[in-house]
PDB file of N, CA and C in Angstrom:
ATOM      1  N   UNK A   1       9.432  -3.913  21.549  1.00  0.00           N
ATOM      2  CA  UNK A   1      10.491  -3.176  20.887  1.00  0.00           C
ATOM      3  C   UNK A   1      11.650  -4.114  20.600  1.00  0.00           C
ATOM      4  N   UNK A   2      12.448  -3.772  19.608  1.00  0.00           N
ATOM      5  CA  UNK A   2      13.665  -4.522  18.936  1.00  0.00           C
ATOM      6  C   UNK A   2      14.698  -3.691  19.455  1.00  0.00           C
ATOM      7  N   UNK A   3      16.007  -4.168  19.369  1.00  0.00           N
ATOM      8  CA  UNK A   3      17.383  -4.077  19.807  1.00  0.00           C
ATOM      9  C   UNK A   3      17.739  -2.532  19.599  1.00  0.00           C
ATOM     10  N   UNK A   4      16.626  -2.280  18.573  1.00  0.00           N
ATOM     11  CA  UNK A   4      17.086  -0.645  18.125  1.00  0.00           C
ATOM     12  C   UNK A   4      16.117   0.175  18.337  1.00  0.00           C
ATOM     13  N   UNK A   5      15.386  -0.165  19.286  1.00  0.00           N
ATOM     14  CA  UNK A   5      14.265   0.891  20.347  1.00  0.00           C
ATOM     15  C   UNK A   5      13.380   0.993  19.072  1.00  0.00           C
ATOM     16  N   UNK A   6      12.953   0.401  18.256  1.00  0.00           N
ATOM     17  CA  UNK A   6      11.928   0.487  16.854  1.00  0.00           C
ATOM     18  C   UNK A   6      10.886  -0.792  17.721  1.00  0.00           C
ATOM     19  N   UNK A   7       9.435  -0.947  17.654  1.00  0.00           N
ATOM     20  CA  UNK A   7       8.505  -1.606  17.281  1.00  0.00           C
ATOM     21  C   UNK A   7       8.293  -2.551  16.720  1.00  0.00           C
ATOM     22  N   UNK A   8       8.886  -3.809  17.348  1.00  0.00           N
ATOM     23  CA  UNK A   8       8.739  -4.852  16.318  1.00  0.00           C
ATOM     24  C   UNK A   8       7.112  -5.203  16.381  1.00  0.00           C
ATOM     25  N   UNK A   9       6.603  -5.170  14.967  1.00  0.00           N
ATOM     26  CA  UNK A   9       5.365  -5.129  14.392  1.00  0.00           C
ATOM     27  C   UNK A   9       5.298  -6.584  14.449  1.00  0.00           C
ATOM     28  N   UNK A  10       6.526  -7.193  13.627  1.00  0.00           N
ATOM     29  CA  UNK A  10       6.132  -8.829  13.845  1.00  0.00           C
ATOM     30  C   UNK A  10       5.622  -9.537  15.057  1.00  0.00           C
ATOM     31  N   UNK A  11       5.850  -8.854  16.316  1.00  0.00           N
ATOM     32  CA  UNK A  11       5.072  -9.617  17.047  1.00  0.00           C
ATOM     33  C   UNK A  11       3.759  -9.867  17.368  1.00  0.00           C
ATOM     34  N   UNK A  12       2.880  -9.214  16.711  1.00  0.00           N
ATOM     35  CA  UNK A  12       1.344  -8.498  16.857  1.00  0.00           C
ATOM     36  C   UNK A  12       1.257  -9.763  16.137  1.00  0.00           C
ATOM     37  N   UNK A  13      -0.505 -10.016  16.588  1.00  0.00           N
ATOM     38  CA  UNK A  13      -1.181 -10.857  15.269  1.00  0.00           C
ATOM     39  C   UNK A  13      -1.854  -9.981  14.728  1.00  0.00           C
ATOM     40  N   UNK A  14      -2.542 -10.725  13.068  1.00  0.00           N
ATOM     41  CA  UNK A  14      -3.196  -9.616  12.424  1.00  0.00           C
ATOM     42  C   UNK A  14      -4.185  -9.017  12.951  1.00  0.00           C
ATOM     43  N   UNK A  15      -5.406  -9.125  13.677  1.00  0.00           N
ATOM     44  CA  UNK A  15      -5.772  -8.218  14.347  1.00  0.00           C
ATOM     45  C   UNK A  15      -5.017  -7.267  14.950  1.00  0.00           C
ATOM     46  N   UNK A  16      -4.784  -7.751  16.010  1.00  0.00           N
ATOM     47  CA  UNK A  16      -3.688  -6.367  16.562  1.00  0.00           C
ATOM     48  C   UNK A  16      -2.452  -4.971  15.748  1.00  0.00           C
ATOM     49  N   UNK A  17      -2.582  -5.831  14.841  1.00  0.00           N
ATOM     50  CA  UNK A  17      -1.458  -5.007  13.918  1.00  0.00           C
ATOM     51  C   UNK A  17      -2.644  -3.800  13.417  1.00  0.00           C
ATOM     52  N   UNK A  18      -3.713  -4.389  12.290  1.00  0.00           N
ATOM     53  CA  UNK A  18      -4.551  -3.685  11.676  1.00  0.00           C
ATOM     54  C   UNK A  18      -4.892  -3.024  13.125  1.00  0.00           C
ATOM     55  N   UNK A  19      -5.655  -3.101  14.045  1.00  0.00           N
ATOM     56  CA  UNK A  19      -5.733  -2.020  15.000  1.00  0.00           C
ATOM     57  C   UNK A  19      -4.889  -0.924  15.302  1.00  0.00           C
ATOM     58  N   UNK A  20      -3.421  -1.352  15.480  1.00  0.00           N
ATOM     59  CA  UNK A  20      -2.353  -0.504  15.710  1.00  0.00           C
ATOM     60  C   UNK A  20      -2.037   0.504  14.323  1.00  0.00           C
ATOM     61  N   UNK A  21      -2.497  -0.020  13.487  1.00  0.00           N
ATOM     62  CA  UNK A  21      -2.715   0.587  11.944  1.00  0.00           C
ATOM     63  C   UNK A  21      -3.377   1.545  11.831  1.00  0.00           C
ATOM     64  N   UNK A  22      -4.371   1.604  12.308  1.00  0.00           N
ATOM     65  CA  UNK A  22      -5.672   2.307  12.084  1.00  0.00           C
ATOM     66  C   UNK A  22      -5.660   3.718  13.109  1.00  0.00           C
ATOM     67  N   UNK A  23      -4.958   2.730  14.835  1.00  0.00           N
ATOM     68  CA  UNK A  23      -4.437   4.136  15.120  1.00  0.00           C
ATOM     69  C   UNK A  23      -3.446   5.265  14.797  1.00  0.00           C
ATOM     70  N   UNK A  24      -2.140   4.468  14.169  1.00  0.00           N
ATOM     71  CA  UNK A  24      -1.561   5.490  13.405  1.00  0.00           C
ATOM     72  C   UNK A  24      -2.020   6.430  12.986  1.00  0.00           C
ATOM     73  N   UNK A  25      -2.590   5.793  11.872  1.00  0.00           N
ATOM     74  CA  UNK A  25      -3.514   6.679  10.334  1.00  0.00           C
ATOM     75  C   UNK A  25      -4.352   7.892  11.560  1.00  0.00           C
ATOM     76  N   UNK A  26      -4.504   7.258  12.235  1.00  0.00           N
ATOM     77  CA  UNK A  26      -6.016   8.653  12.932  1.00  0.00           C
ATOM     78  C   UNK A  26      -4.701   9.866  13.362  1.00  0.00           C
ATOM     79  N   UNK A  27      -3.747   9.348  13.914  1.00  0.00           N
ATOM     80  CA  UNK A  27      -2.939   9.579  14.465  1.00  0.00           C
ATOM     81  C   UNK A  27      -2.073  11.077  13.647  1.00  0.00           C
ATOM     82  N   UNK A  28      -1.884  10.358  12.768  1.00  0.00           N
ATOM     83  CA  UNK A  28      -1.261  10.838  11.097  1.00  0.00           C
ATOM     84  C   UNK A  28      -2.011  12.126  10.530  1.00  0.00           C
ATOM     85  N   UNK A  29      -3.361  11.825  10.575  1.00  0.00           N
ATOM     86  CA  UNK A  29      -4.441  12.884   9.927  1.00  0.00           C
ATOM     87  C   UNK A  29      -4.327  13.809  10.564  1.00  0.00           C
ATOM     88  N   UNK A  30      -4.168  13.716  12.298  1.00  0.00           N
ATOM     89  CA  UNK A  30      -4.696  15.018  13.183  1.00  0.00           C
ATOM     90  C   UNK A  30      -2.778  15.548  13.579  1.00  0.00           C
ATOM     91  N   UNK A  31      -1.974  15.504  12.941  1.00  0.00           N
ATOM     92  CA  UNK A  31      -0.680  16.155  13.322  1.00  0.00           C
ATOM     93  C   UNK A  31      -0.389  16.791  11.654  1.00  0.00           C
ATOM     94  N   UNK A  32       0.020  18.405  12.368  1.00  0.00           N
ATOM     95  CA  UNK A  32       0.582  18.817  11.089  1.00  0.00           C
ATOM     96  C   UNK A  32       1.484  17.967   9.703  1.00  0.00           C
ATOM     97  N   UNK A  33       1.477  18.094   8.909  1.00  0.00           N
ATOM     98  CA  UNK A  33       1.829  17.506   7.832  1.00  0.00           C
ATOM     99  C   UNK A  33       3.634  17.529   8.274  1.00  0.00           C
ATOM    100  N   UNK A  34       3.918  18.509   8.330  1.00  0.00           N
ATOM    101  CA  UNK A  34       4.996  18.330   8.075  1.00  0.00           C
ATOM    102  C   UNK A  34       6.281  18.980   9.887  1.00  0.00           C
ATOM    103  N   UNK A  35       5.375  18.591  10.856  1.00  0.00           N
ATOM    104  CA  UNK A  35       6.055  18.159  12.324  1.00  0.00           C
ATOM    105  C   UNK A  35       6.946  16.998  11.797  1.00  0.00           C
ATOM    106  N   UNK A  36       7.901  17.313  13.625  1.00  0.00           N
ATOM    107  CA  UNK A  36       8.929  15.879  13.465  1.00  0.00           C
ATOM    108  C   UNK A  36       8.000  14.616  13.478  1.00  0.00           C
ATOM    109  N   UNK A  37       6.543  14.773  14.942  1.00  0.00           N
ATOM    110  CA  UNK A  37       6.038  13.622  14.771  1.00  0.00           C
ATOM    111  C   UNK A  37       5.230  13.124  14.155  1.00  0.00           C
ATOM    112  N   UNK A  38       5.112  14.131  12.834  1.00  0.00           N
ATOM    113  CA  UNK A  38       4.570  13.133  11.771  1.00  0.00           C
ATOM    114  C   UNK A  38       5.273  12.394  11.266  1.00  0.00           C
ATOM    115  N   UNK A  39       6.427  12.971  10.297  1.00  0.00           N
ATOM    116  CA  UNK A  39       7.844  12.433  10.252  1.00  0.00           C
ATOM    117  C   UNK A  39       8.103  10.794  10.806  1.00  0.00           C
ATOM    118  N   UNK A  40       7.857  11.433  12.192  1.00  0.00           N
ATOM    119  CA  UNK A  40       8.539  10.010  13.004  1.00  0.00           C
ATOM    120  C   UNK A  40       7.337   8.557  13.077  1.00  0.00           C
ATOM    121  N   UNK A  41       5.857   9.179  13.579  1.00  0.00           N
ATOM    122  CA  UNK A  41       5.182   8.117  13.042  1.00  0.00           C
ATOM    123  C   UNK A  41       4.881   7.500  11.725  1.00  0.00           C
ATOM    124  N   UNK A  42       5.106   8.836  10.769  1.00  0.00           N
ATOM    125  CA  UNK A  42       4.654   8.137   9.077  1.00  0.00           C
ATOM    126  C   UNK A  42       6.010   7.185   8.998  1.00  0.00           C
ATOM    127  N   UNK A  43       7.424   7.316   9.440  1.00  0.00           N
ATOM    128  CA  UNK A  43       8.206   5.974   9.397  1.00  0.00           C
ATOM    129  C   UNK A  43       7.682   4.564   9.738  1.00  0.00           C
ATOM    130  N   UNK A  44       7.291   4.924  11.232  1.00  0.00           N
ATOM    131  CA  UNK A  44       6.461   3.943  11.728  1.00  0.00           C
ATOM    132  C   UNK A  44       5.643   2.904  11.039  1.00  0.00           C
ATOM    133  N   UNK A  45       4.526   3.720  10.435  1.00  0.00           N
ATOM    134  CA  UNK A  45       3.784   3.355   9.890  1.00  0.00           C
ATOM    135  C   UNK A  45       4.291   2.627   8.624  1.00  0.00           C
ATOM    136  N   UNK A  46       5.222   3.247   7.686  1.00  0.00           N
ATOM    137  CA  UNK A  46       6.102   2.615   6.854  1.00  0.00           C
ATOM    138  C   UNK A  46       6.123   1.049   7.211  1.00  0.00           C
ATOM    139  N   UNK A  47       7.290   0.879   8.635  1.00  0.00           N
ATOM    140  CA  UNK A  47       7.484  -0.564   8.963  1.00  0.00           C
ATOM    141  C   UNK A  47       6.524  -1.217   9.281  1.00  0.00           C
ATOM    142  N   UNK A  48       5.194  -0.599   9.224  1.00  0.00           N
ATOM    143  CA  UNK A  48       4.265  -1.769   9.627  1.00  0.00           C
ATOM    144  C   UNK A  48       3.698  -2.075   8.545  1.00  0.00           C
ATOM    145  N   UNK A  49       3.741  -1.186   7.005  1.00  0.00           N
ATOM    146  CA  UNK A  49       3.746  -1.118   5.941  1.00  0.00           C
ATOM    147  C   UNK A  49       4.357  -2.801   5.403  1.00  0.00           C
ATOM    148  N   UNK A  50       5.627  -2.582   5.878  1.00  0.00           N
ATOM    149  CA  UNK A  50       6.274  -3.559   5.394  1.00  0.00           C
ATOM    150  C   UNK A  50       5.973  -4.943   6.206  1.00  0.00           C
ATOM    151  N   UNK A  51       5.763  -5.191   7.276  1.00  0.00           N
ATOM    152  CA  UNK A  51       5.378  -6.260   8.187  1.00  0.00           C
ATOM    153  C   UNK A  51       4.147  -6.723   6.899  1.00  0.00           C
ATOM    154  N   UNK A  52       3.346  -5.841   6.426  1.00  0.00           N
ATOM    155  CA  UNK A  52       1.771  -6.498   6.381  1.00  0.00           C
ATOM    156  C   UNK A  52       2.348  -6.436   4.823  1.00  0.00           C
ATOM    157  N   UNK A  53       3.347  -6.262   3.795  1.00  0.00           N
ATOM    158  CA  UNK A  53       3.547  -6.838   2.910  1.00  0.00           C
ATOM    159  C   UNK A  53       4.271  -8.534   3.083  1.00  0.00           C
ATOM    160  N   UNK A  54       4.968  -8.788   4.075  1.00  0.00           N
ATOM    161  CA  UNK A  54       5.815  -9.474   4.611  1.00  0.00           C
ATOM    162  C   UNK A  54       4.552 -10.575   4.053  1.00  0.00           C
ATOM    163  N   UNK A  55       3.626 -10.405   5.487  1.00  0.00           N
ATOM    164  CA  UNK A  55       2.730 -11.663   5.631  1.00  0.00           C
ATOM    165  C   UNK A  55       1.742 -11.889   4.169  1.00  0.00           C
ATOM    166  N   UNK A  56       1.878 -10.983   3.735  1.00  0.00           N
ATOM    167  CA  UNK A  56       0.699 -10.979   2.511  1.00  0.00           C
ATOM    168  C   UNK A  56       1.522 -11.934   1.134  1.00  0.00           C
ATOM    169  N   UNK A  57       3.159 -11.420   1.363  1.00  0.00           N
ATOM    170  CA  UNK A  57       3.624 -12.573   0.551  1.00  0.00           C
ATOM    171  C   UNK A  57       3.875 -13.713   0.748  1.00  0.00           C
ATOM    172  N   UNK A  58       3.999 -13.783   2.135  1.00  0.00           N
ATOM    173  CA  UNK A  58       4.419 -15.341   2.601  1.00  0.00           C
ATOM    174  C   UNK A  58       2.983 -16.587   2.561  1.00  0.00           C
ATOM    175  N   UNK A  59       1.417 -15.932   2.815  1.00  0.00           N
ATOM    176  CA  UNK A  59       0.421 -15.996   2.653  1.00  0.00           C
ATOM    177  C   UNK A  59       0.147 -16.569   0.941  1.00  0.00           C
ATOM    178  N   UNK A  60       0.320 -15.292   0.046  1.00  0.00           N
ATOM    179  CA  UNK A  60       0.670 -15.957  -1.122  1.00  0.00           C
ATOM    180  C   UNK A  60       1.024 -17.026  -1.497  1.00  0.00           C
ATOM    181  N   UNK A  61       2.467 -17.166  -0.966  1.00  0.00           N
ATOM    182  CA  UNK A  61       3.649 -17.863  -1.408  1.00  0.00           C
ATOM    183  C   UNK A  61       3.118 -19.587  -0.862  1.00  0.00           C
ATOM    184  N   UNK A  62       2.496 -19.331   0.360  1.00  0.00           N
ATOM    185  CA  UNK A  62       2.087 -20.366   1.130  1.00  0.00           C
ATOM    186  C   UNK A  62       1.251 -21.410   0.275  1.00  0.00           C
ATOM    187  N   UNK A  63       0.046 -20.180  -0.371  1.00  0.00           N
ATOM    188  CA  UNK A  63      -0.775 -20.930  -1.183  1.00  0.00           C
ATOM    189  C   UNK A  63      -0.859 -21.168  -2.467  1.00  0.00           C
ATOM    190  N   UNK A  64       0.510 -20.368  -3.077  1.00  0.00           N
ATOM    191  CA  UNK A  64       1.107 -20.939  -4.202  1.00  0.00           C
ATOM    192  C   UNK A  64       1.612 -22.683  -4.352  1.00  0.00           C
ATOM    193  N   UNK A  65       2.153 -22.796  -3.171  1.00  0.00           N
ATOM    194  CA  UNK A  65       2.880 -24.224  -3.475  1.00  0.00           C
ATOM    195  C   UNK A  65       1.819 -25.106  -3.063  1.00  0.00           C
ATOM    196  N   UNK A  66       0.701 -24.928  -2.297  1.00  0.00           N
ATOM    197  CA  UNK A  66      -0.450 -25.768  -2.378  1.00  0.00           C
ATOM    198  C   UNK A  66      -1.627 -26.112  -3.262  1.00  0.00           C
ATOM    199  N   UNK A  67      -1.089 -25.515  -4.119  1.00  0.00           N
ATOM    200  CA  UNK A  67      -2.199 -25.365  -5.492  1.00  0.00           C
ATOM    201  C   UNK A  67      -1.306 -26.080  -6.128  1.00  0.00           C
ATOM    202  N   UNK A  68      -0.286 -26.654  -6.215  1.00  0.00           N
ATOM    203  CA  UNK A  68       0.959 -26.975  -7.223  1.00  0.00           C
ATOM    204  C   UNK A  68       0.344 -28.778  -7.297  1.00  0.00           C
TER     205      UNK A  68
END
Protein backbone atom coordinates (compact mmCIF):
# COMPACT_ATOMS: atom_id res chain seq x y z
CA UNK A 1 0.00 0.00 0.00
CA UNK A 2 0.95 3.77 -0.76
CA UNK A 3 0.83 6.80 1.60
CA UNK A 4 -2.91 6.96 0.75
CA UNK A 5 -3.97 3.40 1.94
CA UNK A 6 -4.45 2.67 -2.19
CA UNK A 7 -2.42 -0.50 -3.65
CA UNK A 8 0.52 0.31 -5.14
CA UNK A 9 0.25 -2.00 -8.26
CA UNK A 10 3.74 -0.83 -9.26
CA UNK A 11 5.22 -3.01 -7.02
CA UNK A 12 3.98 -6.43 -8.43
CA UNK A 13 5.83 -7.96 -11.38
CA UNK A 14 3.91 -8.76 -14.44
CA UNK A 15 2.92 -11.97 -13.44
CA UNK A 16 1.69 -11.06 -10.23
CA UNK A 17 -0.18 -8.07 -11.38
CA UNK A 18 -2.07 -10.10 -14.32
CA UNK A 19 -2.95 -12.61 -11.47
CA UNK A 20 -4.17 -9.90 -9.14
CA UNK A 21 -6.11 -8.81 -12.39
CA UNK A 22 -7.83 -11.69 -13.07
CA UNK A 23 -8.87 -11.88 -9.47
CA UNK A 24 -10.51 -8.66 -9.54
CA UNK A 25 -12.43 -9.31 -12.78
CA UNK A 26 -13.82 -12.77 -11.03
CA UNK A 27 -14.28 -10.62 -8.23
CA UNK A 28 -16.23 -7.83 -10.27
CA UNK A 29 -18.58 -10.42 -12.13
CA UNK A 30 -19.91 -12.08 -8.86
CA UNK A 31 -20.87 -8.53 -6.88
CA UNK A 32 -23.94 -6.67 -7.76
CA UNK A 33 -23.38 -4.15 -10.45
CA UNK A 34 -24.04 -1.40 -8.79
CA UNK A 35 -22.86 -2.10 -4.62
CA UNK A 36 -20.29 0.23 -2.97
CA UNK A 37 -17.88 -2.78 -3.47
CA UNK A 38 -18.14 -2.91 -6.83
CA UNK A 39 -17.71 0.74 -7.03
CA UNK A 40 -14.70 0.45 -4.84
CA UNK A 41 -12.95 -2.52 -6.58
CA UNK A 42 -13.90 -1.43 -10.31
CA UNK A 43 -11.62 1.84 -9.08
CA UNK A 44 -9.16 -0.54 -8.16
CA UNK A 45 -9.09 -2.23 -11.00
CA UNK A 46 -9.00 1.14 -12.94
CA UNK A 47 -5.38 1.79 -11.22
CA UNK A 48 -4.15 -1.34 -12.19
CA UNK A 49 -5.65 -0.41 -15.52
CA UNK A 50 -3.33 2.29 -15.54
CA UNK A 51 -0.09 0.55 -14.02
CA UNK A 52 -0.38 -2.03 -17.12
CA UNK A 53 -0.80 0.99 -19.57
CA UNK A 54 2.23 2.57 -17.74
CA UNK A 55 4.50 -0.51 -18.56
CA UNK A 56 3.06 -1.18 -21.99
CA UNK A 57 4.24 2.38 -22.92
CA UNK A 58 7.43 2.48 -21.40
CA UNK A 59 7.96 -1.16 -23.10
CA UNK A 60 7.06 0.56 -26.35
CA UNK A 61 8.93 3.53 -25.83
CA UNK A 62 11.91 1.26 -24.76
CA UNK A 63 11.84 -0.40 -28.09
CA UNK A 64 11.20 2.51 -30.02
CA UNK A 65 14.62 4.07 -29.40
CA UNK A 66 16.27 0.69 -30.10
CA UNK A 67 15.11 0.29 -33.48
CA UNK A 68 16.37 3.98 -34.11
Amino acid sequence: MNTSGEFDFGRLDDTALLIVREQMRAELEALAPHSLRHAQLSARYDVSTAEINERARAAWAKEMRMLR
